[in-house]
C-alpha atoms as a PDB file:
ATOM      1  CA  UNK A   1       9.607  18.589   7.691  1.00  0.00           C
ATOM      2  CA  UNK A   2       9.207  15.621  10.315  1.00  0.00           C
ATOM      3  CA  UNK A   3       7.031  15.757  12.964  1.00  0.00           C
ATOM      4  CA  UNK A   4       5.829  12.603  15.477  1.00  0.00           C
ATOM      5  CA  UNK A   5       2.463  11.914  17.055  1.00  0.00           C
ATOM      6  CA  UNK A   6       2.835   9.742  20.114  1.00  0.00           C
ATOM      7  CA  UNK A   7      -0.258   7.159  20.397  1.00  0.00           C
ATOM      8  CA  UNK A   8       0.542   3.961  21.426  1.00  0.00           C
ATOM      9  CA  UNK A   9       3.933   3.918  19.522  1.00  0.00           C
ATOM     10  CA  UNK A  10       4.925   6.735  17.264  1.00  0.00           C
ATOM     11  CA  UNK A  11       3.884   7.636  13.992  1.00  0.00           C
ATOM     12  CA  UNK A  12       6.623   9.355  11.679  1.00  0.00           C
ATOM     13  CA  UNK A  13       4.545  11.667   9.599  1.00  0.00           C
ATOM     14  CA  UNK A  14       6.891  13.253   7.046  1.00  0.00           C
ATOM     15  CA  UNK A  15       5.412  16.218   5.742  1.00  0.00           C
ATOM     16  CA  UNK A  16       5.937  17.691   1.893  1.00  0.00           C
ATOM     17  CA  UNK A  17       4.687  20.396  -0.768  1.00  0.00           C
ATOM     18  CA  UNK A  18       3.884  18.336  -3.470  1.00  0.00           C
ATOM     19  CA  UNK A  19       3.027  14.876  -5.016  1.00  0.00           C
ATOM     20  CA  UNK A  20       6.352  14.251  -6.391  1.00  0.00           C
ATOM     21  CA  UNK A  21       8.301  15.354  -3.255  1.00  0.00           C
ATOM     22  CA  UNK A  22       5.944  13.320  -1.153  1.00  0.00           C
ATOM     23  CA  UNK A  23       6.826  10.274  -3.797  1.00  0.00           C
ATOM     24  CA  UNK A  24      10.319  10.334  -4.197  1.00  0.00           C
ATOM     25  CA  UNK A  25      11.274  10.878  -0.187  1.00  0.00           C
ATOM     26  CA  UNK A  26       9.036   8.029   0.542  1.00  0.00           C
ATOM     27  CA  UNK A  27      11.008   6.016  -2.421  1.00  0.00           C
ATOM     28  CA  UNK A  28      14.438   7.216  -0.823  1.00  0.00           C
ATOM     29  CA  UNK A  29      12.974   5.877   2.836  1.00  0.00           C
ATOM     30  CA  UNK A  30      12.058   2.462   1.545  1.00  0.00           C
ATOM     31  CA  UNK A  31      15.211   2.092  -1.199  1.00  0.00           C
ATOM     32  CA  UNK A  32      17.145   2.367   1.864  1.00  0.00           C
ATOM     33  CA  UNK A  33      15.705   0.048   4.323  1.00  0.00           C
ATOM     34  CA  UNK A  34      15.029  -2.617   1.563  1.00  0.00           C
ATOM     35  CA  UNK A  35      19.386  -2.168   1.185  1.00  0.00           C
ATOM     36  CA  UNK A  36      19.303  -2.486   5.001  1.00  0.00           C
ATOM     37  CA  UNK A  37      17.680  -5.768   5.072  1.00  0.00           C
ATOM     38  CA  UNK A  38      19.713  -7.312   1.970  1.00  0.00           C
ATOM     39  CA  UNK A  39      22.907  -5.983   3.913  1.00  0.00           C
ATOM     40  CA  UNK A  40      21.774  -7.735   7.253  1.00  0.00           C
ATOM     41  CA  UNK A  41      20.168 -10.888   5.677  1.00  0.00           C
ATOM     42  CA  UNK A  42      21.361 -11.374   2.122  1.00  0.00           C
ATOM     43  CA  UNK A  43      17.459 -10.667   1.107  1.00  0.00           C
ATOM     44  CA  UNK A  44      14.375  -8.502   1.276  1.00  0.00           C
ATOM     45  CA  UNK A  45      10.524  -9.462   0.732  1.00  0.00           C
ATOM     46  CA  UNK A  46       8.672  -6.155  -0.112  1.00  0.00           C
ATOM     47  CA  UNK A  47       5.460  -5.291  -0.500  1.00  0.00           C
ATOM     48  CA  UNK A  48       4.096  -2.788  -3.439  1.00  0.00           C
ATOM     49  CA  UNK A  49       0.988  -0.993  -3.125  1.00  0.00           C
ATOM     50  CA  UNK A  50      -0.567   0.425  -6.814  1.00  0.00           C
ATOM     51  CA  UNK A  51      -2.657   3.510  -7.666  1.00  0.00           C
ATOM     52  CA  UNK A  52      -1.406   7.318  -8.733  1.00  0.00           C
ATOM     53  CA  UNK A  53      -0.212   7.647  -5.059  1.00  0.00           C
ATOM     54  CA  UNK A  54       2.836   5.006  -5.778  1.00  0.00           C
ATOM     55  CA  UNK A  55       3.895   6.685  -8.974  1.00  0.00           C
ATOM     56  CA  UNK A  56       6.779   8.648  -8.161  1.00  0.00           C
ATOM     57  CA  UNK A  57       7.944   6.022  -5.117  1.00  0.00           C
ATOM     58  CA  UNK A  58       7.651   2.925  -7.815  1.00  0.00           C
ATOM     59  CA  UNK A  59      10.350   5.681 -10.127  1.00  0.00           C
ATOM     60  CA  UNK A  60      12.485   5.946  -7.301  1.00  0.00           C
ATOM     61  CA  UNK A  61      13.122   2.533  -6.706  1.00  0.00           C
ATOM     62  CA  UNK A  62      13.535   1.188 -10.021  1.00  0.00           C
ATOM     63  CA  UNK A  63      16.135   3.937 -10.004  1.00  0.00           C
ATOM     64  CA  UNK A  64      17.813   3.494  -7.311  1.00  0.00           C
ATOM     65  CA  UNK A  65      20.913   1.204  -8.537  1.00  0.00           C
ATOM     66  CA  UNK A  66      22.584   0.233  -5.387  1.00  0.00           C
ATOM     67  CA  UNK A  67      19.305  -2.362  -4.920  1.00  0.00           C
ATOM     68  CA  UNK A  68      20.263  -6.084  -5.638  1.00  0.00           C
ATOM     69  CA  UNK A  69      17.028  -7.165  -7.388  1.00  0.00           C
ATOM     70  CA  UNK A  70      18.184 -10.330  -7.658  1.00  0.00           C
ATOM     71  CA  UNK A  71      18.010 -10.730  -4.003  1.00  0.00           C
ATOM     72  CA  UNK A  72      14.307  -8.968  -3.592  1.00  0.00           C
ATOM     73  CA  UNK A  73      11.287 -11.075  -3.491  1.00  0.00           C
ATOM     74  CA  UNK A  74       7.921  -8.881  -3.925  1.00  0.00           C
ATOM     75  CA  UNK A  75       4.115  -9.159  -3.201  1.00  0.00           C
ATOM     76  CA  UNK A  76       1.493  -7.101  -3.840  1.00  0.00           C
ATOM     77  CA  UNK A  77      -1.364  -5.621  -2.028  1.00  0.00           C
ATOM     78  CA  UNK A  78      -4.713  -6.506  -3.938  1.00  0.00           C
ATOM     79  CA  UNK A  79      -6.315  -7.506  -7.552  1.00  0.00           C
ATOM     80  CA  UNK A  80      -9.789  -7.216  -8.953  1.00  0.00           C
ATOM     81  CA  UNK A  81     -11.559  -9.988  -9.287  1.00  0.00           C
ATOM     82  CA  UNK A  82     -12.601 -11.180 -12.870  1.00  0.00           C
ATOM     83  CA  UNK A  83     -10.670  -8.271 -14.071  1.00  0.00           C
ATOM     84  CA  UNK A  84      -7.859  -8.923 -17.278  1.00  0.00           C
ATOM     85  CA  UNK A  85      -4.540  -8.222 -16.493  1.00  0.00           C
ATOM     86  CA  UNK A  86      -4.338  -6.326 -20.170  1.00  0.00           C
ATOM     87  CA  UNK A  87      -7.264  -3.792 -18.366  1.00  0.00           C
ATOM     88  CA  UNK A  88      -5.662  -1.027 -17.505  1.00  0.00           C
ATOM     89  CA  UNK A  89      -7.325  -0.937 -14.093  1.00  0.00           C
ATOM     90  CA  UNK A  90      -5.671  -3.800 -13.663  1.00  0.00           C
ATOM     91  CA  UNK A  91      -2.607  -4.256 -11.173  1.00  0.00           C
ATOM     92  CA  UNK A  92      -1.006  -6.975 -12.414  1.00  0.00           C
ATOM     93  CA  UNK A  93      -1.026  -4.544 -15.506  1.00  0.00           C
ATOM     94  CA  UNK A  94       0.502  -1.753 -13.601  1.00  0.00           C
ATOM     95  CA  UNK A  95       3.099  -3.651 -11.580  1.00  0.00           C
ATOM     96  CA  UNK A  96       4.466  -5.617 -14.656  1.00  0.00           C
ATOM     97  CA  UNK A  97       4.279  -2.145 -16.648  1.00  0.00           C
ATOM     98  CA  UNK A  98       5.490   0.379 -14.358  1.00  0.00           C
ATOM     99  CA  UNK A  99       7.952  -1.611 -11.723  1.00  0.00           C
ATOM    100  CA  UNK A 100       8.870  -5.640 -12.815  1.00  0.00           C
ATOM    101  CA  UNK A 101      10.154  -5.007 -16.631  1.00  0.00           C
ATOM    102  CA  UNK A 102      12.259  -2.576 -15.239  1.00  0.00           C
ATOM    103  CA  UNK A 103      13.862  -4.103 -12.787  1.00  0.00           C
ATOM    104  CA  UNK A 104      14.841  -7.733 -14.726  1.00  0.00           C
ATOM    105  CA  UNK A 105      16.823  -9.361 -11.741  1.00  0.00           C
ATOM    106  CA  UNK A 106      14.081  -9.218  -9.618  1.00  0.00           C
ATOM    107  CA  UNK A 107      14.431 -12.300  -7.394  1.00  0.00           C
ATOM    108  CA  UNK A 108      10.631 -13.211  -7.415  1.00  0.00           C
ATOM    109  CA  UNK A 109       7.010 -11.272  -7.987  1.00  0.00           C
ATOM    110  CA  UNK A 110       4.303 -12.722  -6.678  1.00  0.00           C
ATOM    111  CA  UNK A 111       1.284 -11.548  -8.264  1.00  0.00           C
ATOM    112  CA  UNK A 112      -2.397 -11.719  -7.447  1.00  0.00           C
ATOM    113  CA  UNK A 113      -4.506 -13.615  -9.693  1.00  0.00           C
ATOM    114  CA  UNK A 114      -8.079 -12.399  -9.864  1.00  0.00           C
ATOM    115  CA  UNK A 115      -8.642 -15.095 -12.911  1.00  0.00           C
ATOM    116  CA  UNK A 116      -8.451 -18.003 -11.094  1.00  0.00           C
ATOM    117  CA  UNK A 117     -10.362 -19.238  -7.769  1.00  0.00           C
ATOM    118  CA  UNK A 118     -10.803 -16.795  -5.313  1.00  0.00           C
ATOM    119  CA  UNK A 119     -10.167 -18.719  -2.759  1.00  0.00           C
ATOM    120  CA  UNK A 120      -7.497 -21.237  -3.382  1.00  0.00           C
ATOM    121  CA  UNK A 121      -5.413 -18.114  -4.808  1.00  0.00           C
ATOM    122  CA  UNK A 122      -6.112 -16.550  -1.324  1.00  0.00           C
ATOM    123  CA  UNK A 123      -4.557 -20.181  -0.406  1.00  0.00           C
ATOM    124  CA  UNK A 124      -1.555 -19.801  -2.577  1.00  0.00           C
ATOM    125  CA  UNK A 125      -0.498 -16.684  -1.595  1.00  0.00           C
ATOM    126  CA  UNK A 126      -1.095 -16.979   1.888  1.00  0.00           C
ATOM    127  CA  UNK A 127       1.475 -19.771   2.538  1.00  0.00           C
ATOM    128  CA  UNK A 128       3.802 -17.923   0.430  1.00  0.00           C
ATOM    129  CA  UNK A 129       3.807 -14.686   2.276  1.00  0.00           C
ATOM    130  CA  UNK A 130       3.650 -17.086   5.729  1.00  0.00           C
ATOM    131  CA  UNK A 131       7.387 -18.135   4.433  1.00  0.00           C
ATOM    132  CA  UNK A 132       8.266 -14.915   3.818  1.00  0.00           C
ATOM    133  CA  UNK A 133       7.927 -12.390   6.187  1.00  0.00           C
ATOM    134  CA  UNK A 134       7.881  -8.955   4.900  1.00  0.00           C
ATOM    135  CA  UNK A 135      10.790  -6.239   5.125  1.00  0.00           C
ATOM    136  CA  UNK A 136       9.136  -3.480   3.981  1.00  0.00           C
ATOM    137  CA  UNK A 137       5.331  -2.453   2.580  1.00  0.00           C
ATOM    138  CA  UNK A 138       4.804   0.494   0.761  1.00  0.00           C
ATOM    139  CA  UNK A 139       1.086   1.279   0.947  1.00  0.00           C
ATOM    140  CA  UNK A 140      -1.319   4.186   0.506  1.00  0.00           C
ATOM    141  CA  UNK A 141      -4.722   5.060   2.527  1.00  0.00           C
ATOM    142  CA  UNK A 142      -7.730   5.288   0.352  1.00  0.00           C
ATOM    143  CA  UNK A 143     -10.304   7.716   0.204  1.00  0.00           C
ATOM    144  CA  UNK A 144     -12.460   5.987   2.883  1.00  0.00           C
ATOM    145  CA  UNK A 145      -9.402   4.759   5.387  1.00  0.00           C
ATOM    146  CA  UNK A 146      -9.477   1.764   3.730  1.00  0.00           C
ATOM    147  CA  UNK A 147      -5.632  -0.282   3.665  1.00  0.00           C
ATOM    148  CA  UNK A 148      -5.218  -2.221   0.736  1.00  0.00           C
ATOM    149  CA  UNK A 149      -9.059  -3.268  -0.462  1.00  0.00           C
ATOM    150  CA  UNK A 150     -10.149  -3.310   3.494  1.00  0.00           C
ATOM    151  CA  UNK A 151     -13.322  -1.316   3.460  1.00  0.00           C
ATOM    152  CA  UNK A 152     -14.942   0.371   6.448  1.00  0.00           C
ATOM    153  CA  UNK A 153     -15.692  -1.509   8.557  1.00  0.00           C
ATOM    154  CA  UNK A 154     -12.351  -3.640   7.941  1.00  0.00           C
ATOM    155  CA  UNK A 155     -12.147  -7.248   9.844  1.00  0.00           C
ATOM    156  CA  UNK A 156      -9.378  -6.233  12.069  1.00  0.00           C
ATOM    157  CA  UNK A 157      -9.391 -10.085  13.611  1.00  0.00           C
ATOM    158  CA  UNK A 158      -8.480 -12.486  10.261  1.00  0.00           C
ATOM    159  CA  UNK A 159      -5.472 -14.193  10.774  1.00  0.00           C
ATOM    160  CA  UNK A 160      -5.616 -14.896   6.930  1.00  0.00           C
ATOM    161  CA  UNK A 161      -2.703 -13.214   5.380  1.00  0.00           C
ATOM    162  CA  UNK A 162      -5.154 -12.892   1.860  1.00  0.00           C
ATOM    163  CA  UNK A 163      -9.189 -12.641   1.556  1.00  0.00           C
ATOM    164  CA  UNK A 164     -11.915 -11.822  -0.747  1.00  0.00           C
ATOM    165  CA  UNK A 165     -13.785  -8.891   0.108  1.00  0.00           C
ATOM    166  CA  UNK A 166     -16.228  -6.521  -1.402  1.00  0.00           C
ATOM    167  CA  UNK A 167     -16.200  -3.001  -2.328  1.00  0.00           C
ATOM    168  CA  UNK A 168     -18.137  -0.410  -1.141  1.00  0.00           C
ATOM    169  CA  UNK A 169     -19.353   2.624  -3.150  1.00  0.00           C
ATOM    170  CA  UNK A 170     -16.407   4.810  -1.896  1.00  0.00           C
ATOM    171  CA  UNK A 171     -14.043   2.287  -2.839  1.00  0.00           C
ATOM    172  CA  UNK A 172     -15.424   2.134  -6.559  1.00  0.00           C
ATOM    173  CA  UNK A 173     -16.280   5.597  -7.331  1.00  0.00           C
ATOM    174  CA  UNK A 174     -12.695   6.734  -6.625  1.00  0.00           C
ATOM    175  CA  UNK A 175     -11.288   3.888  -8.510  1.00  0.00           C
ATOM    176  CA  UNK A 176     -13.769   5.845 -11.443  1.00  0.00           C
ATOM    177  CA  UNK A 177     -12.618   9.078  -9.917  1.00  0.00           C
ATOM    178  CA  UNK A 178      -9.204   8.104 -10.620  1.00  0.00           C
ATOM    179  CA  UNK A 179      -9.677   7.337 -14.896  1.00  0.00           C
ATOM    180  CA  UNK A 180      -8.795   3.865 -13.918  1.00  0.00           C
ATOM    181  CA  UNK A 181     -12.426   3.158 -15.271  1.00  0.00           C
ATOM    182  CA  UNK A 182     -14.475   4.384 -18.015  1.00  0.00           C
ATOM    183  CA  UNK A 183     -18.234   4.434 -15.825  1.00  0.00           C
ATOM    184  CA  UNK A 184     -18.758   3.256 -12.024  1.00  0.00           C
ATOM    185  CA  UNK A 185     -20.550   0.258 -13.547  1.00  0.00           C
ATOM    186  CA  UNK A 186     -17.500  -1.185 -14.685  1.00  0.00           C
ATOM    187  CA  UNK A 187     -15.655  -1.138 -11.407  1.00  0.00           C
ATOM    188  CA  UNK A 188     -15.640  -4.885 -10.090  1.00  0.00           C
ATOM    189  CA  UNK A 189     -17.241  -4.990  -6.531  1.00  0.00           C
ATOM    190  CA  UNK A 190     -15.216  -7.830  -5.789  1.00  0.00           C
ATOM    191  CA  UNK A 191     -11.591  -8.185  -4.793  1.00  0.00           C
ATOM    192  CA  UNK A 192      -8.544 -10.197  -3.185  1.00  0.00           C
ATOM    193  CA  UNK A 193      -6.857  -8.099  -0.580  1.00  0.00           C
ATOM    194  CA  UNK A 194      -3.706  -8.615   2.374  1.00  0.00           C
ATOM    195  CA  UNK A 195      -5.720  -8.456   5.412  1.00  0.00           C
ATOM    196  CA  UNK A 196      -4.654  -6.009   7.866  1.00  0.00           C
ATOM    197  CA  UNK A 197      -3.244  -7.821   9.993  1.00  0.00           C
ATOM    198  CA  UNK A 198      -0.591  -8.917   7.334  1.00  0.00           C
ATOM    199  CA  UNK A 199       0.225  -5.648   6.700  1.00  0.00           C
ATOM    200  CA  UNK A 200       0.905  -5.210  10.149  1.00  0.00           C
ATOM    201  CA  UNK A 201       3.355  -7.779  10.425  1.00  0.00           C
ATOM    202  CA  UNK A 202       5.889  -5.681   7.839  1.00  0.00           C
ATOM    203  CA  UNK A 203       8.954  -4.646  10.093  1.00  0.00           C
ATOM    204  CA  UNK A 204       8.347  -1.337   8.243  1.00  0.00           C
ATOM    205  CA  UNK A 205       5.635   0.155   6.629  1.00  0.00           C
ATOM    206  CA  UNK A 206       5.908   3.300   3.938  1.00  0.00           C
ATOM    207  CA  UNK A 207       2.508   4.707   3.543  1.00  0.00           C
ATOM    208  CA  UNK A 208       1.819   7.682   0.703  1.00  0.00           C
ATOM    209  CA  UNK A 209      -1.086   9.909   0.356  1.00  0.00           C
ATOM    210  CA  UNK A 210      -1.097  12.506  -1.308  1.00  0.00           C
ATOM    211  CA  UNK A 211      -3.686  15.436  -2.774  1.00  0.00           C
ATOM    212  CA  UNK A 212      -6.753  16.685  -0.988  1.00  0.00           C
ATOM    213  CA  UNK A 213      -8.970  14.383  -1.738  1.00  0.00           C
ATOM    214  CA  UNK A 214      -7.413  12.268   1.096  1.00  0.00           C
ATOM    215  CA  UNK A 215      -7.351  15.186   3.392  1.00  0.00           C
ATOM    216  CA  UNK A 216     -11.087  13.571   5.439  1.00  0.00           C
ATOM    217  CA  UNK A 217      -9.281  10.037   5.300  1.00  0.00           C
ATOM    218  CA  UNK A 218      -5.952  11.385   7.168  1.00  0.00           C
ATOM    219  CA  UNK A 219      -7.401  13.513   9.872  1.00  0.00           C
ATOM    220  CA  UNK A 220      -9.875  10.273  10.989  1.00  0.00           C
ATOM    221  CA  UNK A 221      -6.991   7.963  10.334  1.00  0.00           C
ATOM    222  CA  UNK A 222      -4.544   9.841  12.670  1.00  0.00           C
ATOM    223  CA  UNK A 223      -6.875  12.325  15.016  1.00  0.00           C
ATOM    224  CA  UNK A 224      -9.585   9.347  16.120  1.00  0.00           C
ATOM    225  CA  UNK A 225      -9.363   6.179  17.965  1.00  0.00           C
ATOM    226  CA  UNK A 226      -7.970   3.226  16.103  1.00  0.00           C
ATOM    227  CA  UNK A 227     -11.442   1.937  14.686  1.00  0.00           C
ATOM    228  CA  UNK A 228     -12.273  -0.381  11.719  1.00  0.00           C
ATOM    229  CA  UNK A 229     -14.096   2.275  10.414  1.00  0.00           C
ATOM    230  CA  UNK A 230     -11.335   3.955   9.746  1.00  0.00           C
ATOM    231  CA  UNK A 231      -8.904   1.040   8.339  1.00  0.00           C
ATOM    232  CA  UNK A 232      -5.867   3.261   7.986  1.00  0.00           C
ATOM    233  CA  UNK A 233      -6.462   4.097  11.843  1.00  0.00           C
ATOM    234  CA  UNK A 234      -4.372   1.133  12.929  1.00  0.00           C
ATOM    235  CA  UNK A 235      -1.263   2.251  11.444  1.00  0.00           C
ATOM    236  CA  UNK A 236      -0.925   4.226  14.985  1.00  0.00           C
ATOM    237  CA  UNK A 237      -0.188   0.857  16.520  1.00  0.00           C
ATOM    238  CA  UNK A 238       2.896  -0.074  14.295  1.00  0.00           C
ATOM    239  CA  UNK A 239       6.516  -0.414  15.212  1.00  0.00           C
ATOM    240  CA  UNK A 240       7.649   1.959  12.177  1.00  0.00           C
ATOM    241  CA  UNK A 241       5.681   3.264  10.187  1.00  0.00           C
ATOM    242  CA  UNK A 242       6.198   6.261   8.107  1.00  0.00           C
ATOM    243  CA  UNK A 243       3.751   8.189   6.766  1.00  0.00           C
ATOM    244  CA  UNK A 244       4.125  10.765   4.016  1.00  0.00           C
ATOM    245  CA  UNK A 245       1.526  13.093   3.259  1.00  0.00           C
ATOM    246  CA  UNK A 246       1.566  16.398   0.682  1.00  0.00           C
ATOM    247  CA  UNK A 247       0.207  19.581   2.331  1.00  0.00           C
ATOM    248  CA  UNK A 248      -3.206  18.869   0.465  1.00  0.00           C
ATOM    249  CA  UNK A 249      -3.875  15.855   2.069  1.00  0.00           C
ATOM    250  CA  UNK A 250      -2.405  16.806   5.584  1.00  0.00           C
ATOM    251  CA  UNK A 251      -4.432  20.143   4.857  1.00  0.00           C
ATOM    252  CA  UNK A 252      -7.422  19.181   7.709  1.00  0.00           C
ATOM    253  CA  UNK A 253      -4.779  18.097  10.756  1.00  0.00           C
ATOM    254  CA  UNK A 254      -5.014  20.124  13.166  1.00  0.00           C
ATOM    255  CA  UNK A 255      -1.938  22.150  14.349  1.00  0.00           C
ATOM    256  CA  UNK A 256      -0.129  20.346  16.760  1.00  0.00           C
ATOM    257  CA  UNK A 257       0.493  17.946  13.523  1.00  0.00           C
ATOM    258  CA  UNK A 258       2.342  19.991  11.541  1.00  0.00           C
END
């Protein structure tokens, strides 16, 4: 089912039954526009968000064999800081696990380092992703709004493309929540993150959320005023983006949504 909310450009919210539904239509959406832009331009730059919401999205692309890798540059979204990338929580760990040993060709990956200093790595990447403007971003919304590691309230103003920030409580007890951690105490409250306004200058953004647990974060994020107290909120003001929700998460819309 697809169903638009006009705000101050329209939101595609693409609406499914379950997790793995939600995961692979979002995968087929972005498989195609990343072809799109390698057709028009002889490249793509991407952008991969992490977490159980990219799962079945990260499967779909890696099996998806009419992508030319080799012609694919990709970023990610955010990194603990002072975390190993052999933790599990880790998402170097899960990008190199679950998306770039698969997919060998890859043109470039350009990983977060939360080993190093903060903030010449904020630096680094930064004048990369400035010389590479992105195609397409797949992200998620967490369960406080926040996109990527922006907390409530997010800084909506940074031109930055990469910053450290801290995480709130929210932010660290679903990272627990999630089995990513074995106690809250071991969640880093420190992080790199693409600022928002980075992520807004993708020419197309993907954005996953599934289960019920998200369900508070979705309603505020689409029903309210575009606030950076709700992070996710300023999704309504993008070109194209496409959200894809399971019936869980979309379960506290109200009507006219679905």
């Amino acid at each position: 089912n697809i169903f638009t909310h006009l705000t101050l450009t329209i939101l595609n919210l693409h609406l499914f039954n379950t997790p793995k539904e939600l995961g692979q239509a979002a995968g087929k959406m972005g498989a195609s526009l990343i072809k799109k832009a390698i057709q028009e331009k002889g490249f793509a730059n991407i952008i991969l968000a992490t977490g159980t919401s990219q799962f079945e999205t990260i499967q779909y692309l890696i099996s998806d064999a009419e992508i030319k890798w080799e012609n694919v540059r990709m970023f990610h979204l955010d990194e603990y800081i002072g975390l190993s990338d052999h933790h599990k929580a880790s998402f170097r760990n899960y990008l190199k696990g679950r998306f770039i040993q698969w997919v060998p060709k890859l043109k470039k990956a350009y990983l977060i380092d939360g080993e190093v200093d903060a903030t010449l790595e904020c630096k680094r990447l930064g004048g990369l992703i400035l010389e590479n403007p992105i195609d397409v971003a797949f992200v998620g919304i967490g369960e406080n709004g926040h996109l990527a590691f922006n907390d409530p309230p997010a800084d909506f103003d940074t031109e930055n493309p990469y910053i450290v920030v801290a995480l709130d409580q929210a932010c660290r007890a679903q990272q627990w929540g999630e089995g990513w951690f074995e106690s809250l105490e071991e969640v880093p409250q420190y992080a790199i993150s693409m600022t928002i306004r980075q992520i807004m200058k993708s020419s197309h953004i993907i954005c996953s959320v599934p289960d019920e647990r998200k369900a508070k974060a979705v309603r505020d994020c689409l029903t309210l005023n575009v606030s950076n107290l709700f992070p996710a909120s300023i999704l309504q003001k993008h070109a194209d983006c496409h959200l894809y929700l399971d019936t869980q998460a979309a379960s506290l819309l109200p009507s006219e949504y679905k």
